[in-house]
C-alpha atoms as a PDB file:
ATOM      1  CA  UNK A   1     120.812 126.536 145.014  1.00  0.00           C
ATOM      2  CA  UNK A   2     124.308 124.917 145.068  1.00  0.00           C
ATOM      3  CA  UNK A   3     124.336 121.349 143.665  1.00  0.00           C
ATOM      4  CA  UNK A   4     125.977 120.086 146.890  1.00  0.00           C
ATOM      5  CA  UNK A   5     124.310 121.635 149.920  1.00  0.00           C
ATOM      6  CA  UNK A   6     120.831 122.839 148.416  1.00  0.00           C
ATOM      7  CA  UNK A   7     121.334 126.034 150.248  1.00  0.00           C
ATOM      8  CA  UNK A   8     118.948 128.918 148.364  1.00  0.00           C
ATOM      9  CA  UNK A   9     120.031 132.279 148.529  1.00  0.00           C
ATOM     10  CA  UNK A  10     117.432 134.669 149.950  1.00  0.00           C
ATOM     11  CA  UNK A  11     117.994 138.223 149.262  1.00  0.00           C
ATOM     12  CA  UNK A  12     120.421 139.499 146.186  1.00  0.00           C
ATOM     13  CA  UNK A  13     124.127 140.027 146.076  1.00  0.00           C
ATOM     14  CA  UNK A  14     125.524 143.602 146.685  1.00  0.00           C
ATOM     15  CA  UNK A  15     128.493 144.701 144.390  1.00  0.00           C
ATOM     16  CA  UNK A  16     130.264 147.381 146.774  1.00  0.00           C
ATOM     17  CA  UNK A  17     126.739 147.745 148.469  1.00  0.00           C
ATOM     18  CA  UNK A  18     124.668 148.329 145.510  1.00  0.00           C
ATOM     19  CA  UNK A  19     121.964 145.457 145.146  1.00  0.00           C
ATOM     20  CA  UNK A  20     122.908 143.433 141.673  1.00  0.00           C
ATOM     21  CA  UNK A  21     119.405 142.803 140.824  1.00  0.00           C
ATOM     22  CA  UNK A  22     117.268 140.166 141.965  1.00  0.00           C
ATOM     23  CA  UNK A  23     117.853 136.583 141.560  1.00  0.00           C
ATOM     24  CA  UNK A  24     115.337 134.352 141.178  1.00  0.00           C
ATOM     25  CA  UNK A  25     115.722 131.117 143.177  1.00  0.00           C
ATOM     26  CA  UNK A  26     113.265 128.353 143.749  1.00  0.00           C
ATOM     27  CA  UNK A  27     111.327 127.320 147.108  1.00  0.00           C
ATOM     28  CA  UNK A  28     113.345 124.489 149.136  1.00  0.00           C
ATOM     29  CA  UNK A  29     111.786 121.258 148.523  1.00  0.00           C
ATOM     30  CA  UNK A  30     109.494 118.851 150.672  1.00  0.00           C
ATOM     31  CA  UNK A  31     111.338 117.354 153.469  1.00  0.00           C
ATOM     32  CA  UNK A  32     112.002 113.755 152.763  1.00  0.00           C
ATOM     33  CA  UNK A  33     110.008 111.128 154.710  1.00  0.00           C
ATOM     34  CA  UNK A  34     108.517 113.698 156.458  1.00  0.00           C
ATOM     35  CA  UNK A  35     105.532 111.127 156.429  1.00  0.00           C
ATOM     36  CA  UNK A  36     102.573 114.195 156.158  1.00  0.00           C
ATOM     37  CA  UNK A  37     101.353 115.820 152.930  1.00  0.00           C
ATOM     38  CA  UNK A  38     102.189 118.918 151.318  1.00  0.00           C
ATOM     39  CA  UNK A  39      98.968 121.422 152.957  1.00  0.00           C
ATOM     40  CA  UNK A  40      96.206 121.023 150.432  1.00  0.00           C
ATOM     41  CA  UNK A  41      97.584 117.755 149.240  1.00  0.00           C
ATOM     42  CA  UNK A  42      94.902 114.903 148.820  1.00  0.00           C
ATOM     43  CA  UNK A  43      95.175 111.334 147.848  1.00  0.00           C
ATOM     44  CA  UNK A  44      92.607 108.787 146.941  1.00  0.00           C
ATOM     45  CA  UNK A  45      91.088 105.884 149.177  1.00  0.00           C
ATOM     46  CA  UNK A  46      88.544 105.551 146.528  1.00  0.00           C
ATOM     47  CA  UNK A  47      85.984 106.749 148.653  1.00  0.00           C
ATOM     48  CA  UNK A  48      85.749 110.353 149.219  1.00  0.00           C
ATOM     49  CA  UNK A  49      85.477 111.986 152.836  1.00  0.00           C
ATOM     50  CA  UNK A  50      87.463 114.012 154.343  1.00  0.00           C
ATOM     51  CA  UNK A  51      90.717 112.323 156.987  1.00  0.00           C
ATOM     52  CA  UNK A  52      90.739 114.880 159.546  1.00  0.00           C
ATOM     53  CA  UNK A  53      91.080 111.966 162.370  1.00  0.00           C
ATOM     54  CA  UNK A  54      93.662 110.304 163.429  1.00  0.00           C
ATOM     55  CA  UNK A  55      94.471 106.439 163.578  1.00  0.00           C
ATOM     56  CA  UNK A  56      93.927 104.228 165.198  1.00  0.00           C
ATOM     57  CA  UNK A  57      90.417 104.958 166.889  1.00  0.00           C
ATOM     58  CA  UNK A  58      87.160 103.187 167.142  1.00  0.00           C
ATOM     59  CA  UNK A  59      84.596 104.277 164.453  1.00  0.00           C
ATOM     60  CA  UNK A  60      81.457 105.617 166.613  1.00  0.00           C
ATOM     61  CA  UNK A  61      80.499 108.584 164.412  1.00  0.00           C
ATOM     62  CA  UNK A  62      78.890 108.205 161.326  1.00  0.00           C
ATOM     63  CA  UNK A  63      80.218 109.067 157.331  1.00  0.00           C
ATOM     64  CA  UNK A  64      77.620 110.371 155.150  1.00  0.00           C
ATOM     65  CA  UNK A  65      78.822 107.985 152.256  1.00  0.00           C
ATOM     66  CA  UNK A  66      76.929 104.019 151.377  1.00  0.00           C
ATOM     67  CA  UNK A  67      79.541 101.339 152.101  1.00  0.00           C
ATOM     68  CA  UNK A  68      80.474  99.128 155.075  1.00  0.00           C
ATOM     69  CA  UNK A  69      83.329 100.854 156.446  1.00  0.00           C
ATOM     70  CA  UNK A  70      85.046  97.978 158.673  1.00  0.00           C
ATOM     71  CA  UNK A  71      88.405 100.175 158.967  1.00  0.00           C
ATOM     72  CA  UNK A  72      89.910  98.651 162.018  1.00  0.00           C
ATOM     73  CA  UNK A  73      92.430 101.550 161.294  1.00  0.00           C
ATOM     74  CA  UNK A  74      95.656 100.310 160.709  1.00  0.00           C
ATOM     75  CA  UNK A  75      95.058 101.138 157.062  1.00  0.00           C
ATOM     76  CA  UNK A  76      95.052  97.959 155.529  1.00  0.00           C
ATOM     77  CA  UNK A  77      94.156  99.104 151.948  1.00  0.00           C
ATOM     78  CA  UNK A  78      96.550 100.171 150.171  1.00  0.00           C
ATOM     79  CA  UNK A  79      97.292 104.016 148.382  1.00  0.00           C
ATOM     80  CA  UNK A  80      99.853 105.416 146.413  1.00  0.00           C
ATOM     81  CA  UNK A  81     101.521 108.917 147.057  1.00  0.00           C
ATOM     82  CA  UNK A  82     102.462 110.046 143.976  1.00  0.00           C
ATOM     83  CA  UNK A  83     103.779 113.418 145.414  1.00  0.00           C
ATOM     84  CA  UNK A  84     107.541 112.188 146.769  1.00  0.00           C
ATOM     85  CA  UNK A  85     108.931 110.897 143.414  1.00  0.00           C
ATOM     86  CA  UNK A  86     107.462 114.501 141.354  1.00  0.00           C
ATOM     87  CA  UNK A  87     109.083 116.668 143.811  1.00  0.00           C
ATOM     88  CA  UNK A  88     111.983 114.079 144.051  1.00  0.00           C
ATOM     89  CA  UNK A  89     111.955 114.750 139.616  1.00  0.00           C
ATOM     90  CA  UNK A  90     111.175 118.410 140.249  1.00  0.00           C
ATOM     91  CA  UNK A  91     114.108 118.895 142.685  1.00  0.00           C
ATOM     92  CA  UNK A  92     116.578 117.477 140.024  1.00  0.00           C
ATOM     93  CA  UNK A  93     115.273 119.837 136.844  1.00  0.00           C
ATOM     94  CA  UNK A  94     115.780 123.003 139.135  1.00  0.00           C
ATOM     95  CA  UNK A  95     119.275 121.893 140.609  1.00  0.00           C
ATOM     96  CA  UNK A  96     119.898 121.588 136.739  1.00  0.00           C
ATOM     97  CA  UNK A  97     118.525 124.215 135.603  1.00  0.00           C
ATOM     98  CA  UNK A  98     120.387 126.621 137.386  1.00  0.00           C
ATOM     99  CA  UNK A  99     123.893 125.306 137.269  1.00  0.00           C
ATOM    100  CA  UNK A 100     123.273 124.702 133.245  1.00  0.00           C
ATOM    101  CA  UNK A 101     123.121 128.564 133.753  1.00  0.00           C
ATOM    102  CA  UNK A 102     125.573 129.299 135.271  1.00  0.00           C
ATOM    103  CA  UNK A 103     127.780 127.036 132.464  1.00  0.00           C
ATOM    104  CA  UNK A 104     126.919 129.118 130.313  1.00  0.00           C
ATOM    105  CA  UNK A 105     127.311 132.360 132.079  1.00  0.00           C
ATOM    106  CA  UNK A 106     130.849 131.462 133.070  1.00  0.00           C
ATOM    107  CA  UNK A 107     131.777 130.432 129.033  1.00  0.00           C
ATOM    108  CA  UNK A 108     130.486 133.998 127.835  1.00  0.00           C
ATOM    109  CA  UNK A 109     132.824 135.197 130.972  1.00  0.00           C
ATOM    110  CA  UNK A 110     135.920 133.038 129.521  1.00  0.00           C
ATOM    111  CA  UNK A 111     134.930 134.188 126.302  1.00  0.00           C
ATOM    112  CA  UNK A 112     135.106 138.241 127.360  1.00  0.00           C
ATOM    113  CA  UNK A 113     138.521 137.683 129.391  1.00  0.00           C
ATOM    114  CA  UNK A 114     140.485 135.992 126.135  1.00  0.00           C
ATOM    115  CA  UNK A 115     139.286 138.996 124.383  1.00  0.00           C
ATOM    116  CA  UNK A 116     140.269 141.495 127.052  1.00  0.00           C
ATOM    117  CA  UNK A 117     143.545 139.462 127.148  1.00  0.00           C
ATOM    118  CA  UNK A 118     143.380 138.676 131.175  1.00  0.00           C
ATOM    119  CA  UNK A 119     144.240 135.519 133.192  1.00  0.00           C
ATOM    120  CA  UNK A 120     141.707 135.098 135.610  1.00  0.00           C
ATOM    121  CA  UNK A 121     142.257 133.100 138.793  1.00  0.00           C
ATOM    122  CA  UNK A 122     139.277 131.583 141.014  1.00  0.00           C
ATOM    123  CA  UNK A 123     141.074 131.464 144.480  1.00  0.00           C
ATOM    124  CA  UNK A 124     139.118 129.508 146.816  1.00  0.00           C
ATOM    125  CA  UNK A 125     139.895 127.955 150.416  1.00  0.00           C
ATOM    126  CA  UNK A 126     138.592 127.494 154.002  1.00  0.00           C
ATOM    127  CA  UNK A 127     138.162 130.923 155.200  1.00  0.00           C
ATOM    128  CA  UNK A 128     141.301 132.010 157.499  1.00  0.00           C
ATOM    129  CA  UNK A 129     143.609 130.351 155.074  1.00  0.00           C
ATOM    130  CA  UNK A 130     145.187 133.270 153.923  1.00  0.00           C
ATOM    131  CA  UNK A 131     143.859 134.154 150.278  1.00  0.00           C
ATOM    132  CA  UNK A 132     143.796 138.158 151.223  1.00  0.00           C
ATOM    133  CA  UNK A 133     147.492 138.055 152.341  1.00  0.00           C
ATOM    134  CA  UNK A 134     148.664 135.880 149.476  1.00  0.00           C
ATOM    135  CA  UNK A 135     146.784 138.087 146.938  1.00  0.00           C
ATOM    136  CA  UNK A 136     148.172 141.529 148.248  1.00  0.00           C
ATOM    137  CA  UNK A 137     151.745 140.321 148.237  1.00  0.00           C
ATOM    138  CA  UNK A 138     151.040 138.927 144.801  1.00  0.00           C
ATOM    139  CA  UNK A 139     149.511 142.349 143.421  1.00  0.00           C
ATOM    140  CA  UNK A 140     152.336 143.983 145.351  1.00  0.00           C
ATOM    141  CA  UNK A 141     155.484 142.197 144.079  1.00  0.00           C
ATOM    142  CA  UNK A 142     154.076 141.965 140.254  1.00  0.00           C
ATOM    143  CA  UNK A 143     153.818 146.055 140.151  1.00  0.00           C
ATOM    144  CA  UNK A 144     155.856 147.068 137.838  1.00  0.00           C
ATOM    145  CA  UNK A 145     155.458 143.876 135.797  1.00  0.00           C
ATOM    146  CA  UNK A 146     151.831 142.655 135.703  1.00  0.00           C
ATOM    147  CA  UNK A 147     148.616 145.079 136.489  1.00  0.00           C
ATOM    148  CA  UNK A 148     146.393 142.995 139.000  1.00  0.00           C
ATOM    149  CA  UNK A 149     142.784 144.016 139.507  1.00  0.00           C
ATOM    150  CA  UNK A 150     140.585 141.796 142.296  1.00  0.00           C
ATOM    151  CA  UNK A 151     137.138 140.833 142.881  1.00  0.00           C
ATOM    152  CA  UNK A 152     136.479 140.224 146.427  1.00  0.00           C
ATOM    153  CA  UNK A 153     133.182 138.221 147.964  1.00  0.00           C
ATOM    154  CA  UNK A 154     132.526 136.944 151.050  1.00  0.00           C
ATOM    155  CA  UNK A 155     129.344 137.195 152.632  1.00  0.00           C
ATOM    156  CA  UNK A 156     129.194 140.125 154.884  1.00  0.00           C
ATOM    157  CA  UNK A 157     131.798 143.416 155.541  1.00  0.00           C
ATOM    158  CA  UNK A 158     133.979 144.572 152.696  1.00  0.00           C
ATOM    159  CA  UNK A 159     136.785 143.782 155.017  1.00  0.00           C
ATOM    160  CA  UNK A 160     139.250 142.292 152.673  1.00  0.00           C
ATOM    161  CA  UNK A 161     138.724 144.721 149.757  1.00  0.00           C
ATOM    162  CA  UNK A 162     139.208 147.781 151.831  1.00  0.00           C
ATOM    163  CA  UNK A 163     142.611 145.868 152.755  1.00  0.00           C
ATOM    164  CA  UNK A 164     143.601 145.214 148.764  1.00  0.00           C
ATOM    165  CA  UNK A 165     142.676 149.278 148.289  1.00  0.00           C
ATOM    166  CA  UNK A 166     144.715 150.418 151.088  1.00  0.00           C
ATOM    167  CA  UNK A 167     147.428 148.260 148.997  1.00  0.00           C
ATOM    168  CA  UNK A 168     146.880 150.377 146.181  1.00  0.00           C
ATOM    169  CA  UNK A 169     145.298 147.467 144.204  1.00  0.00           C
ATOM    170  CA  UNK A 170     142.244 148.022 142.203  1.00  0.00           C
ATOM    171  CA  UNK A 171     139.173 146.088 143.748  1.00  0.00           C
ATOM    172  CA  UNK A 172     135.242 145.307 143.263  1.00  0.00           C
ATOM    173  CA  UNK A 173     133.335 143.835 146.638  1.00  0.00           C
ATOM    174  CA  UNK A 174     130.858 141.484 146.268  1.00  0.00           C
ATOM    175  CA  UNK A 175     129.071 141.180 149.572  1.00  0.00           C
ATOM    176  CA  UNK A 176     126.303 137.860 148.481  1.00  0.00           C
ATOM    177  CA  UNK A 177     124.274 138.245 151.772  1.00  0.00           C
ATOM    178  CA  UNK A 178     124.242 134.006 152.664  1.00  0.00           C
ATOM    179  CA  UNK A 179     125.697 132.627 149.995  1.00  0.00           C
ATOM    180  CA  UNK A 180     128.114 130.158 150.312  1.00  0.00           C
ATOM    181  CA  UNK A 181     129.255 130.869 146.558  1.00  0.00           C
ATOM    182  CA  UNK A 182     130.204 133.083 144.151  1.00  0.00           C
ATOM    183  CA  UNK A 183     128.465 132.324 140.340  1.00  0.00           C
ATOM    184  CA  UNK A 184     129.367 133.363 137.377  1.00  0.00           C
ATOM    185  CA  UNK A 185     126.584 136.336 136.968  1.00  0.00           C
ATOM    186  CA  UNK A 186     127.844 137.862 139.990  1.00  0.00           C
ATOM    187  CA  UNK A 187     131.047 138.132 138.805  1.00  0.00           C
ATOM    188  CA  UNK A 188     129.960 139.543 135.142  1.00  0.00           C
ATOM    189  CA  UNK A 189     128.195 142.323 136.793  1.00  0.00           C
ATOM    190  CA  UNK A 190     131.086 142.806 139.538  1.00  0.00           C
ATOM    191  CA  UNK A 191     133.769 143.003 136.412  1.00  0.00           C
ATOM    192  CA  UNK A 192     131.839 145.823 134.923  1.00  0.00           C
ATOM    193  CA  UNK A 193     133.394 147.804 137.968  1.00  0.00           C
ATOM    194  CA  UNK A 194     137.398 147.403 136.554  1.00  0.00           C
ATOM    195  CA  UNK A 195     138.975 148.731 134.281  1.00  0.00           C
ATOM    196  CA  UNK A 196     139.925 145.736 132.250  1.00  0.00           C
ATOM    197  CA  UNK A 197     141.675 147.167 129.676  1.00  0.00           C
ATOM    198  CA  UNK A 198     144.371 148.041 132.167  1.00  0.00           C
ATOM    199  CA  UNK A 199     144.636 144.920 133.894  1.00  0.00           C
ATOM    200  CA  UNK A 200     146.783 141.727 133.469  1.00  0.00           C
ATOM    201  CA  UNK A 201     145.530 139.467 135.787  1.00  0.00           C
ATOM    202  CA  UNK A 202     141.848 139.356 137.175  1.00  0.00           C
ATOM    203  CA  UNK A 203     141.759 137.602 140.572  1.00  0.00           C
ATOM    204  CA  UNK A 204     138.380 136.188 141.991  1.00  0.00           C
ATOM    205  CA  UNK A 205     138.927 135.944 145.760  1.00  0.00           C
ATOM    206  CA  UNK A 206     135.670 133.474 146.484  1.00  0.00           C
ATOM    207  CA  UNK A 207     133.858 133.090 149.533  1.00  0.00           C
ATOM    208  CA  UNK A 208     135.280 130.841 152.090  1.00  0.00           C
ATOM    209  CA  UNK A 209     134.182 127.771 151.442  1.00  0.00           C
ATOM    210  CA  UNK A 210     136.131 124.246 150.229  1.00  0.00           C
ATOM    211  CA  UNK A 211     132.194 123.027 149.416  1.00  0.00           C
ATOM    212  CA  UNK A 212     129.797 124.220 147.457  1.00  0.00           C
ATOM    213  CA  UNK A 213     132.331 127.030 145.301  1.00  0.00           C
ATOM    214  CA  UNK A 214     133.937 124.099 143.858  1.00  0.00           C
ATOM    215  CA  UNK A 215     130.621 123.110 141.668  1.00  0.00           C
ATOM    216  CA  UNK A 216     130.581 126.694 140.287  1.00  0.00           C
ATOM    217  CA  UNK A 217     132.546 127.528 137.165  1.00  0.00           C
ATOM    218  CA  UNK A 218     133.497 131.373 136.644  1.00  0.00           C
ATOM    219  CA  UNK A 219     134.858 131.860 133.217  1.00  0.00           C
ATOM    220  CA  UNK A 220     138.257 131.360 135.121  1.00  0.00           C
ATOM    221  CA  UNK A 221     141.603 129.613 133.447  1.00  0.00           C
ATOM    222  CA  UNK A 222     143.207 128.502 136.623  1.00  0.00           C
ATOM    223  CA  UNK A 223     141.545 127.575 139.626  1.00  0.00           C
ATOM    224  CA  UNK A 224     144.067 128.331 142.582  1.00  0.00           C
ATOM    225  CA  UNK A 225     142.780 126.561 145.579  1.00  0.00           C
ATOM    226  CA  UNK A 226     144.541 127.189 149.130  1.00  0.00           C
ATOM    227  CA  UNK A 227     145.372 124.935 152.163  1.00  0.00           C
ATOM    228  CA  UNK A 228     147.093 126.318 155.026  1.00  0.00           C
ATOM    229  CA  UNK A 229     149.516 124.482 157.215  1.00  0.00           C
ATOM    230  CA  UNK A 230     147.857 125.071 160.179  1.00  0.00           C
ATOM    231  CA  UNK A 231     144.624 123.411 158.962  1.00  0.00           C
ATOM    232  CA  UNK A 232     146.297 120.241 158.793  1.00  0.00           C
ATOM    233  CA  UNK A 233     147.231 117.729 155.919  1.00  0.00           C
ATOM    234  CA  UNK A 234     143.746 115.946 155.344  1.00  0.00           C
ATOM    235  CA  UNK A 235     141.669 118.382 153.966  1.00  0.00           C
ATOM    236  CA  UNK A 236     142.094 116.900 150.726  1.00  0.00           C
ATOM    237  CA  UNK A 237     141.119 113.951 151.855  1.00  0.00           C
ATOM    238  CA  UNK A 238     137.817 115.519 153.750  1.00  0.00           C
ATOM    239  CA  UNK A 239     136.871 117.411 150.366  1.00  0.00           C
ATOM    240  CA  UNK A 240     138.284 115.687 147.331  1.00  0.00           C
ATOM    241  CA  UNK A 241     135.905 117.531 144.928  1.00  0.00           C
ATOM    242  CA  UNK A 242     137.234 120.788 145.475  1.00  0.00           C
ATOM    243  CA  UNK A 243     140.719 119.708 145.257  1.00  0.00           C
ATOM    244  CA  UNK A 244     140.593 117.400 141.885  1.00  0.00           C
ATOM    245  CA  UNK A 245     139.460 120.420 140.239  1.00  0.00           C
ATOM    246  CA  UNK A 246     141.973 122.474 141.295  1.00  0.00           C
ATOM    247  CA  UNK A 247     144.817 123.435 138.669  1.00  0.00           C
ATOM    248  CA  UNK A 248     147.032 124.825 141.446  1.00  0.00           C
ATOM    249  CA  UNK A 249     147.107 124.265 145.241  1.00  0.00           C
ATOM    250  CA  UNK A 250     149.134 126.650 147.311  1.00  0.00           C
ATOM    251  CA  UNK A 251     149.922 125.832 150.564  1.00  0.00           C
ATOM    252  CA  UNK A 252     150.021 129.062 152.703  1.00  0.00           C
ATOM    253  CA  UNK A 253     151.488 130.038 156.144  1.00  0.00           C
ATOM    254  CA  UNK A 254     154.296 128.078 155.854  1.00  0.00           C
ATOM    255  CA  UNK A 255     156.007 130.439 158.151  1.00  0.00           C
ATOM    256  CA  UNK A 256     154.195 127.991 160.667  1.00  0.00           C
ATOM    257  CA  UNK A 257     155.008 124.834 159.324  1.00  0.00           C
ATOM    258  CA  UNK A 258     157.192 123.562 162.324  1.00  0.00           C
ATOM    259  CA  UNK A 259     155.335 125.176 164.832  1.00  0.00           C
ATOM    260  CA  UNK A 260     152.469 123.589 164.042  1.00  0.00           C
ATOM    261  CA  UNK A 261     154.570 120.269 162.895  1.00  0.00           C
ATOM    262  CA  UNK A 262     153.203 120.130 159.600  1.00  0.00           C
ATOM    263  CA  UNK A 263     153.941 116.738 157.741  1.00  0.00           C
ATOM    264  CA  UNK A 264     155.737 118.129 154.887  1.00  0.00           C
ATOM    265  CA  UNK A 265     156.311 115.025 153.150  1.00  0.00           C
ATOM    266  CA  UNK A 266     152.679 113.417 153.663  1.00  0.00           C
ATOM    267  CA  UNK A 267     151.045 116.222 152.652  1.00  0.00           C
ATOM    268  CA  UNK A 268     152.764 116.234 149.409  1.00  0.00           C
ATOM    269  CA  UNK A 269     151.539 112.422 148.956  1.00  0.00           C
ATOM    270  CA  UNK A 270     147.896 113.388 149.970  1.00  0.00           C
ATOM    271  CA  UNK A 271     147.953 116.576 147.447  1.00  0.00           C
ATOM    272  CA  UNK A 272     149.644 114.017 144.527  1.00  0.00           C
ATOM    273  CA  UNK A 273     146.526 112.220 144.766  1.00  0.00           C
ATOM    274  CA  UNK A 274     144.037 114.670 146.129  1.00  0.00           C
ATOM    275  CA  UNK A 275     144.941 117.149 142.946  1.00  0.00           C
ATOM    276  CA  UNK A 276     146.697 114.675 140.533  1.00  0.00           C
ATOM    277  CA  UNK A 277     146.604 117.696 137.625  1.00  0.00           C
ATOM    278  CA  UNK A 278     148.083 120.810 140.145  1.00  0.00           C
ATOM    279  CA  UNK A 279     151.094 122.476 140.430  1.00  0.00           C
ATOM    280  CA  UNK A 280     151.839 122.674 144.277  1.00  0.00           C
ATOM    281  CA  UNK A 281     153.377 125.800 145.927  1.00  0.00           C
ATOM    282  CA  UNK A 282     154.451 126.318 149.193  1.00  0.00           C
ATOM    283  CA  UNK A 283     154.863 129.875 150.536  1.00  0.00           C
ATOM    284  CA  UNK A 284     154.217 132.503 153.101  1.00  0.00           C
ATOM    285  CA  UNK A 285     152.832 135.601 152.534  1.00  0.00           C
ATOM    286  CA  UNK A 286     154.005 136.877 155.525  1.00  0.00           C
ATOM    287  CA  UNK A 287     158.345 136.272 154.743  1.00  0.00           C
ATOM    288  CA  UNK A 288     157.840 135.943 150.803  1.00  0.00           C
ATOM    289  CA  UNK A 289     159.573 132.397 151.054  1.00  0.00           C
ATOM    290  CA  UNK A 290     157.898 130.456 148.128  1.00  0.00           C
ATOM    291  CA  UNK A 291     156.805 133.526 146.393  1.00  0.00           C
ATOM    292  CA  UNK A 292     158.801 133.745 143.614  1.00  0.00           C
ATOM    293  CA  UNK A 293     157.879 130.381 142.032  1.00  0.00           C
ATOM    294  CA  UNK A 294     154.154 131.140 142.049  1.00  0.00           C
ATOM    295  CA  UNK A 295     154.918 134.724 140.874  1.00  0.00           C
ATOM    296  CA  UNK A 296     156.777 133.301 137.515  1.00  0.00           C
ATOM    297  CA  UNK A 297     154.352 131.126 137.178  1.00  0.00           C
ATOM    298  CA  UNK A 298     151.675 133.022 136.687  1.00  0.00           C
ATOM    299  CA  UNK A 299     153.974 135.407 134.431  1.00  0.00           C
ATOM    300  CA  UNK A 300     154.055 132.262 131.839  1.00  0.00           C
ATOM    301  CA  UNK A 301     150.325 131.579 132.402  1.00  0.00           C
ATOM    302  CA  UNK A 302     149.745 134.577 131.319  1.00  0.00           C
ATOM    303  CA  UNK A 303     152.225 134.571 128.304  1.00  0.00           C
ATOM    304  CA  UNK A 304     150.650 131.021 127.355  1.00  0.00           C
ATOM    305  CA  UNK A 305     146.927 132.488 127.404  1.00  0.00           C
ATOM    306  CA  UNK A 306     147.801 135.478 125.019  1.00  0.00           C
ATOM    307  CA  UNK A 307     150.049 133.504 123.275  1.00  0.00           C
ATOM    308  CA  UNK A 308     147.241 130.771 122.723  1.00  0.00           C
ATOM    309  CA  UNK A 309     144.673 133.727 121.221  1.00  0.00           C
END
């Protein structure tokens, strides 16, 4: 269930189309204020018969019970539903529950990729932003210098990992059926797939999303989020969580940044504030303008994290 949406998945991840094992996840709660009972619910009027009528109505039929029942029925006694706050309580625990976790999933993940000696990136964005094109060129102009191996989910087609493998790039699909997010047991079954040993940077290509991704951790050490130029400069603004937790924010396509007269110098404001702790990028996978900056920086990334060991 992600902590912002309280979507629940209902079938199992794939990784490249073999099921990864059920997942338990919990029933979606009561409807709030729906105003009727859970089915088989009962509450107390202290009397007991059974309230199979509806009110108001005039009392011509008889209860089998010994009190004057006066019950001009616009309930004037009072009862208690106990039921709302418990689920309300019960909701909380499960929402909880699972992301404590996946916290600890994602440090045993962290854990495995300092030993392996990788820098893992959790790219995330709107979908259409561009993450496939920016990771391709990235995997293409490090060969030579850095091995790049990718995990790819989204929630149908294994579209953008047969793209990465056409590239030469070694790549795992995870196809998650409806979910909105990757978590970090997906990705330690997924990882299984790579050869680790030979890689130098691990990228997690997440599922289109600028919500409900941003509340699960992977194991990653840099989360790269993405804003394109064409989907104008607010989208900060519209999803602040996503983008204060972001330790670097590349803005793509800006092969289109007059022709869709982006604000250059506002966005940069909005992103200041939006992601006070990011380094900003601005490139085009398309030309390679920008590239080289984000390239060498993820060269000394990766030189800090081994260094850091």
């Amino acid at each position: 269930m992600c902590e912002d949406c309280g979507w629940s998945v209902p079938k199992a991840a794939k990784i490249d189309g073999v099921p990864s094992g059920e997942v338990a996840f919990p029933p979606n709660p009561p409807a709030a204020n729906s105003g009727n009972p859970a089915p088989g619910a009962t509450h107390s009027h202290g009397h007991s018969h059974s309230h199979g009528h509806d009110h108001p109505h005039q009392h011509d039929h008889e209860h089998g019970h010994d009190h004057d029942h006066e019950h001009p029925h616009e309930h004037p006694h009072e009862h208690e539903h106990d039921s709302a706050p418990t689920s309300a309580r019960r909701t909380v625990a499960i929402e909880t529950s699972i992301l404590d976790k996946n916290e600890r999933l994602a440090e045993r993940n962290r854990g495995f990729f300092k030993a392996k000696n990788l820098l893992v990136l959790n790219v995330l964005s709107s979908p259409g932003s561009g993450k496939t094109a920016l990771v391709q060129q990235t995997a293409i102009a490090l060969k030579g210098r850095l091995r790049v191996g990718v995990i790819v989910g989204d929630l149908a087609t294994d579209n953008d990992a047969s793209r990465l493998r056409a590239a030469g790039i070694p790549v795992v699909q995870i196809t998650t059926g409806t979910a909105c997010h990757l978590e970090a047991e997906m990705v330690a079954k997924a990882m299984t797939q790579l050869d680790l040993d030979h890689l130098d940077i691990l990228v997690i290509e997440n599922v289109g999303n600028l919500v409900c991704p941003a509340a699960y951790d992977l194991g990653e050490a840099l989360r790269v989020v993405l804003l394109s130029v064409t989907e104008g400069e607010d989208k900060p603004l519209k999803y602040p969580p996503m983008f204060f937790s972001a330790n670097a924010v590349v803005v793509s396509k800006s092969d289109l940044a007059d022709a869709v007269e982006y604000p250059r110098a506002q966005a940069r404001e909005i992103l200041r504030q939006a992601s006070p702790n990011a380094v900003v990028f601005e490139v085009s996978a398309k030309t390679g303008a920008g590239m080289e900056p984000w390239l060498e920086f993820l060269a000394d990334r990766l030189e800090k994290t081994r260094r850091a060991r």
